[in-house]
N, C-alpha and C. Protein backbone atom coordinates (compact mmCIF):
# COMPACT_ATOMS: atom_id res chain seq x y z
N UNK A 1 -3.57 -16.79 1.21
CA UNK A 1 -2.29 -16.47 0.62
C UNK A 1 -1.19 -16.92 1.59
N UNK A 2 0.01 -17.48 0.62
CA UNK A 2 1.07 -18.04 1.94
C UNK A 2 1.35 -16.43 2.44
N UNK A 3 2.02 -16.62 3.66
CA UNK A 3 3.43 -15.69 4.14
C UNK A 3 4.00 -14.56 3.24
N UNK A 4 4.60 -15.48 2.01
CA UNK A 4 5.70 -15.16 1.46
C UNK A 4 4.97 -15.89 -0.23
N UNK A 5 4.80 -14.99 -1.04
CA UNK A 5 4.39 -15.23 -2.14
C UNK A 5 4.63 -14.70 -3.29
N UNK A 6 4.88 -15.84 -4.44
CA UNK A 6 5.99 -14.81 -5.69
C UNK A 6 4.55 -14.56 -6.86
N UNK A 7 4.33 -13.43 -7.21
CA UNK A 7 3.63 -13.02 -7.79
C UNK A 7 4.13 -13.12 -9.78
N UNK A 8 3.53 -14.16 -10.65
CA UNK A 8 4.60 -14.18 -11.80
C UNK A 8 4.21 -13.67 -13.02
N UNK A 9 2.89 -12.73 -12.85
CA UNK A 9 2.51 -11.75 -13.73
C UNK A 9 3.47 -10.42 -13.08
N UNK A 10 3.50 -9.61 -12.00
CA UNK A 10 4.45 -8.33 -11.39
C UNK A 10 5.78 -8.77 -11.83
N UNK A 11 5.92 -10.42 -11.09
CA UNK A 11 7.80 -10.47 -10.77
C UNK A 11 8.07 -9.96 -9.68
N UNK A 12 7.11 -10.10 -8.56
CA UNK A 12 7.85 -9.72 -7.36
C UNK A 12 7.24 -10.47 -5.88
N UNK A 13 8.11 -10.36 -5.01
CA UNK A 13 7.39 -11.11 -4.20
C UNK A 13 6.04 -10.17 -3.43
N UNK A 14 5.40 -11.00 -2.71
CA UNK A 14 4.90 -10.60 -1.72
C UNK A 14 4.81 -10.99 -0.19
N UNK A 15 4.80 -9.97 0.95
CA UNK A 15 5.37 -10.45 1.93
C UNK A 15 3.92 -10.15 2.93
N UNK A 16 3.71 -10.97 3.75
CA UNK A 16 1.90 -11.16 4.57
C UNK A 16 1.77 -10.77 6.02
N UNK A 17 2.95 -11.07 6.60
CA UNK A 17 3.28 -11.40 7.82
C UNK A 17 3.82 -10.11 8.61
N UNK A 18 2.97 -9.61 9.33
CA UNK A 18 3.84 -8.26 9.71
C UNK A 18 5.31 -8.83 10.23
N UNK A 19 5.42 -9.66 10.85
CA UNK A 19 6.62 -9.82 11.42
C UNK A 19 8.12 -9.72 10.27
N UNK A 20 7.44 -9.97 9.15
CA UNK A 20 8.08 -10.28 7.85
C UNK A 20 8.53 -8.93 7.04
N UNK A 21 7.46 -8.45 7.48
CA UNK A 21 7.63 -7.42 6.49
C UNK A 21 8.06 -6.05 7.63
N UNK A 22 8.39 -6.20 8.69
CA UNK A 22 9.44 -5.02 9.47
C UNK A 22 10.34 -5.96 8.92
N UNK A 23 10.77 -6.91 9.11
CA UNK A 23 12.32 -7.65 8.58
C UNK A 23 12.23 -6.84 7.22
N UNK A 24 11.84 -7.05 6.67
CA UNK A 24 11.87 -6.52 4.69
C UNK A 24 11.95 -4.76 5.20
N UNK A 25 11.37 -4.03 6.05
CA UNK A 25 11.70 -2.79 5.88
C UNK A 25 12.63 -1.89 6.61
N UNK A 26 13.45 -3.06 7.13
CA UNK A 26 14.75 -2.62 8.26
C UNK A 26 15.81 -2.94 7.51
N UNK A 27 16.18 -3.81 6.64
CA UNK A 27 16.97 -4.47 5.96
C UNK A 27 17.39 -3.68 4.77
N UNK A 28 17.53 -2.86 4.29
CA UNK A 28 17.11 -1.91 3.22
C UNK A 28 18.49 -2.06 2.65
N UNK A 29 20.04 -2.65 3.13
CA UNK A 29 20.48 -3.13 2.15
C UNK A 29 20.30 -4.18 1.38
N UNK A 30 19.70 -4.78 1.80
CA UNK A 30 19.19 -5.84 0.86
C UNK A 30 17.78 -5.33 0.03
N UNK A 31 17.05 -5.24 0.17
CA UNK A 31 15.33 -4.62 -0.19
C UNK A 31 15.24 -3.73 -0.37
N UNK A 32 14.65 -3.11 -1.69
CA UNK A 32 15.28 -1.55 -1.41
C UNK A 32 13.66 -1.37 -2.48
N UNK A 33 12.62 0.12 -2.76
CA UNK A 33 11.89 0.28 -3.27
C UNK A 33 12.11 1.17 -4.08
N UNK A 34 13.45 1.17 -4.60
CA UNK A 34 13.85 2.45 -5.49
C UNK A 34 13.02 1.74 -7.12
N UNK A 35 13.39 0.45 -6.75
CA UNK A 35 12.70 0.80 -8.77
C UNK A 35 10.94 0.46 -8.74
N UNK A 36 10.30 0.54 -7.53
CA UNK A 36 8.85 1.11 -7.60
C UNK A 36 8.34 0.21 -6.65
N UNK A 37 6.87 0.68 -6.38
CA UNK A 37 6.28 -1.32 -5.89
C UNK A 37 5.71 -2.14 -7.43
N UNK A 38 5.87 -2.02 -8.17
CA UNK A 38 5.23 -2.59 -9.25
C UNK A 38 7.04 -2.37 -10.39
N UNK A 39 7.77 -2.79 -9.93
CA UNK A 39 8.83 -2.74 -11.13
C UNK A 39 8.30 -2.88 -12.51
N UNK A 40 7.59 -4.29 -13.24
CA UNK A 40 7.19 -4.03 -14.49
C UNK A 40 6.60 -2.66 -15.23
N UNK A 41 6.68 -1.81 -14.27
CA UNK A 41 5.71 -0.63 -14.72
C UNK A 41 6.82 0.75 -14.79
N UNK A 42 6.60 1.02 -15.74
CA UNK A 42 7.39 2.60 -15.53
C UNK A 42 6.92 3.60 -15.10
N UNK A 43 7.67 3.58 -13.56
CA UNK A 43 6.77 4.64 -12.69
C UNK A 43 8.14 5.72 -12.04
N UNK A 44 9.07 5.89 -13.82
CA UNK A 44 9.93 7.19 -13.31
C UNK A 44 8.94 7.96 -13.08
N UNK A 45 8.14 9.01 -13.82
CA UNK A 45 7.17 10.14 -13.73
C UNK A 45 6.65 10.14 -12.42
N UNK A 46 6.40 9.41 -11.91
CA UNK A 46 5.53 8.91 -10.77
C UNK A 46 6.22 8.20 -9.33
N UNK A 47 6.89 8.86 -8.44
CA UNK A 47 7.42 8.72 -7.31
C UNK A 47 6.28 8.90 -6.20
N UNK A 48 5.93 8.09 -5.91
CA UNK A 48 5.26 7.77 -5.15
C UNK A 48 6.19 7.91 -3.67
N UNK A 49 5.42 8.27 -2.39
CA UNK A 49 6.31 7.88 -0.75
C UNK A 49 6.10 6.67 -0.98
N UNK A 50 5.24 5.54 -1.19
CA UNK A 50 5.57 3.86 -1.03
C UNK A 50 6.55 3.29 -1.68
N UNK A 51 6.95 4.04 -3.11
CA UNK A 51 8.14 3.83 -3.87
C UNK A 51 9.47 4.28 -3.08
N UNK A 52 9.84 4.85 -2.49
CA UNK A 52 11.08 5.69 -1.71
C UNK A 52 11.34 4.89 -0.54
N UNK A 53 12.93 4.57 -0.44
CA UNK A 53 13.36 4.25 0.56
C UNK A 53 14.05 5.90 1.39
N UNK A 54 14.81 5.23 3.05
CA UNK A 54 14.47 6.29 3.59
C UNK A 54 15.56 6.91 3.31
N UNK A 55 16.32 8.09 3.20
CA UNK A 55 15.33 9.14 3.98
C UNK A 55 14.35 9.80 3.52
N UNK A 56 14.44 9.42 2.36
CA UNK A 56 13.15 10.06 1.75
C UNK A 56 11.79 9.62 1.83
N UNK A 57 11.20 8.26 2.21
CA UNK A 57 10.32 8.04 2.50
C UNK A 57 10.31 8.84 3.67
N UNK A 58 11.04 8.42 4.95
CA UNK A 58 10.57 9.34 5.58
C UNK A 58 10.18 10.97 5.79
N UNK A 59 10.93 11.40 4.70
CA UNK A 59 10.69 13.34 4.46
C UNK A 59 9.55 12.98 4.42
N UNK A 60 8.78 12.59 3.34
CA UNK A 60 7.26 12.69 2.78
C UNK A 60 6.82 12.25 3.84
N UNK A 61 6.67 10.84 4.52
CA UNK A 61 5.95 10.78 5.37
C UNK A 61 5.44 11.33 6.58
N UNK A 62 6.37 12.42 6.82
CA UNK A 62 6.43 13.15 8.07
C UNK A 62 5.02 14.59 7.11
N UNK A 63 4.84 14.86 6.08
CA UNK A 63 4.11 15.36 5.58
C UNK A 63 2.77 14.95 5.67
N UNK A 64 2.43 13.44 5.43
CA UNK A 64 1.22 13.59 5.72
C UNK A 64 0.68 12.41 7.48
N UNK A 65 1.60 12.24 7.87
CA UNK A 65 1.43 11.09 9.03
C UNK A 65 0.35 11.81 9.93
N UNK A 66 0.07 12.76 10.11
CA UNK A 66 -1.32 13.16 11.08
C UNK A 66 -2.43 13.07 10.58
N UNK A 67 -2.42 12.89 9.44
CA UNK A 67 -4.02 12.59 8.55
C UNK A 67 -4.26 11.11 8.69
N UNK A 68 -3.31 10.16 9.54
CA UNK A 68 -3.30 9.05 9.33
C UNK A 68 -3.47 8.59 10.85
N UNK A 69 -3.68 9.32 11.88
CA UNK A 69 -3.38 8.70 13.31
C UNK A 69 -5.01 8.30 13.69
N UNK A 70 -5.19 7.76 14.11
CA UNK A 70 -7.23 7.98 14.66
C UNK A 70 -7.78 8.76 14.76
N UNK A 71 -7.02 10.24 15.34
CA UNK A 71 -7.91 11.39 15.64
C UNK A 71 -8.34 12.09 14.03
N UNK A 72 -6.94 11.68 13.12
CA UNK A 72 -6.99 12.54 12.05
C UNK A 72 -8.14 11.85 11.44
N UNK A 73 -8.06 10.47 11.12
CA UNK A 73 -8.93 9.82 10.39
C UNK A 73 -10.50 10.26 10.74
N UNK A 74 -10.70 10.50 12.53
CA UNK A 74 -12.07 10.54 12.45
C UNK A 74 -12.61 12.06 12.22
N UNK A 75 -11.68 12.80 11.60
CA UNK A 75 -12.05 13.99 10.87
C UNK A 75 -12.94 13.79 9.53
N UNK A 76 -12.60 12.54 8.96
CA UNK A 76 -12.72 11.79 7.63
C UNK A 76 -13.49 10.81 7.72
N UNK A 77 -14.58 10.32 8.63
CA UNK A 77 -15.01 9.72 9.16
C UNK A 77 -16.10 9.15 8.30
N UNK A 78 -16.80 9.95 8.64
CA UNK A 78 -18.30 10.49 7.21
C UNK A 78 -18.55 9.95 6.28
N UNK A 79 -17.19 11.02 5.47
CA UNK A 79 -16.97 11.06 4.29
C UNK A 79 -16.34 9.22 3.89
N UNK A 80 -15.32 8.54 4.48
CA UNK A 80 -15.25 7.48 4.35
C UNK A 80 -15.95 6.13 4.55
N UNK A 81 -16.65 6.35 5.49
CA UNK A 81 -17.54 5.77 5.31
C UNK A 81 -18.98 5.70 3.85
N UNK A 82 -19.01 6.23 4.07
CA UNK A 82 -19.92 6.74 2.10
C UNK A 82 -19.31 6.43 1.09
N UNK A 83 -17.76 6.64 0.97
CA UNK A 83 -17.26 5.65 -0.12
C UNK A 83 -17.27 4.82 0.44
N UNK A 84 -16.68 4.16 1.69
CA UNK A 84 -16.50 2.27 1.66
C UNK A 84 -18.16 1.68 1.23
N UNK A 85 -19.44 2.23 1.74
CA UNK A 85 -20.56 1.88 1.68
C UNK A 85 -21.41 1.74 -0.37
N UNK A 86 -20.37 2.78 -1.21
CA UNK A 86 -20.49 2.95 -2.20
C UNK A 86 -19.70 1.57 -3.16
N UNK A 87 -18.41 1.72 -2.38
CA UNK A 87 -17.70 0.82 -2.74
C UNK A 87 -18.01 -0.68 -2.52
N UNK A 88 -18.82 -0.79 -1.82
CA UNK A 88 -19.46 -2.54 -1.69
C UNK A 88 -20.67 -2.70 -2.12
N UNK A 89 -21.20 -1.52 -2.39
CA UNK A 89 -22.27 -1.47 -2.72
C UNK A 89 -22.33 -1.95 -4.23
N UNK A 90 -21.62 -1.12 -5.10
CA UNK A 90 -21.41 -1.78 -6.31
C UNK A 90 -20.39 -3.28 -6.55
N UNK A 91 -19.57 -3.64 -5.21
CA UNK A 91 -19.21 -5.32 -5.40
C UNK A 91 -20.33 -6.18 -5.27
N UNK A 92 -20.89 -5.69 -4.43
CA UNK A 92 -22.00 -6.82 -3.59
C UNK A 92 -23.22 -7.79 -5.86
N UNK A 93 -23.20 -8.48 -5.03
CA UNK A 93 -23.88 -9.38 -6.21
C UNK A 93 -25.18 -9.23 -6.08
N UNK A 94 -25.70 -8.76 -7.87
CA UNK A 94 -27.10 -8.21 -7.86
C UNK A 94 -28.14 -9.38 -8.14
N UNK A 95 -27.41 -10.40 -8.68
CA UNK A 95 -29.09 -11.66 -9.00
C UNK A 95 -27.53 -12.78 -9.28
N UNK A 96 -28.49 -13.79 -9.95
CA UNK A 96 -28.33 -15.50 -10.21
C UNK A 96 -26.61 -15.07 -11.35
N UNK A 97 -27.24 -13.91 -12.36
CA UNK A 97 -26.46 -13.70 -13.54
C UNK A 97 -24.54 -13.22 -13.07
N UNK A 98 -24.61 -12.94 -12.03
CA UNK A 98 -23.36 -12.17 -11.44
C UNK A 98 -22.73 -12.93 -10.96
């Protein structure tokens, strides 16, 4: 995938490059995630923290950011692992027909 890629089923771009995408999330007069990450979709009902610029992304995020640091994750360790192992398990290709 390039960098910087226009997606023309969504209508929106996409951005690859971390360097790119702190530019896209510092800039927030310009870029803004108020009308969703998926605009074609009506996701009033549905406010998502990835949908919210700040300060409100950040309220929420300060809610769950310790479930997310290494120590929190390897609380979840286990258990994630068993889905990712479930989850490839059913990608992985079973014969010639797949």
């Amino acid at each position: 995938m390039s960098p910087v890629h226009w997606d023309p089923v969504q209508k929106l771009w996409g951005i690859s490059r971390y360097e790119d995408v702190l530019r896209v999330e510092k800039d927030t007069a310009r870029y803004t995630s108020f009308k969703g990450s998926r605009p074609r979709m009506d996701q009033s009902d549905n406010r998502s923290m990835i949908d919210l610029d700040d300060p409100a992304h950040q309220e929420q995020r300060k809610l769950v950011v310790r479930r997310f640091t290494p120590r929190g994750v390897r609380t979840h360790e286990e258990r994630i692992r068993e889905l990712a192992d479930i989850i490839c398990l059913r990608r992985r290709p079973r014969g010639p027909d797949d």
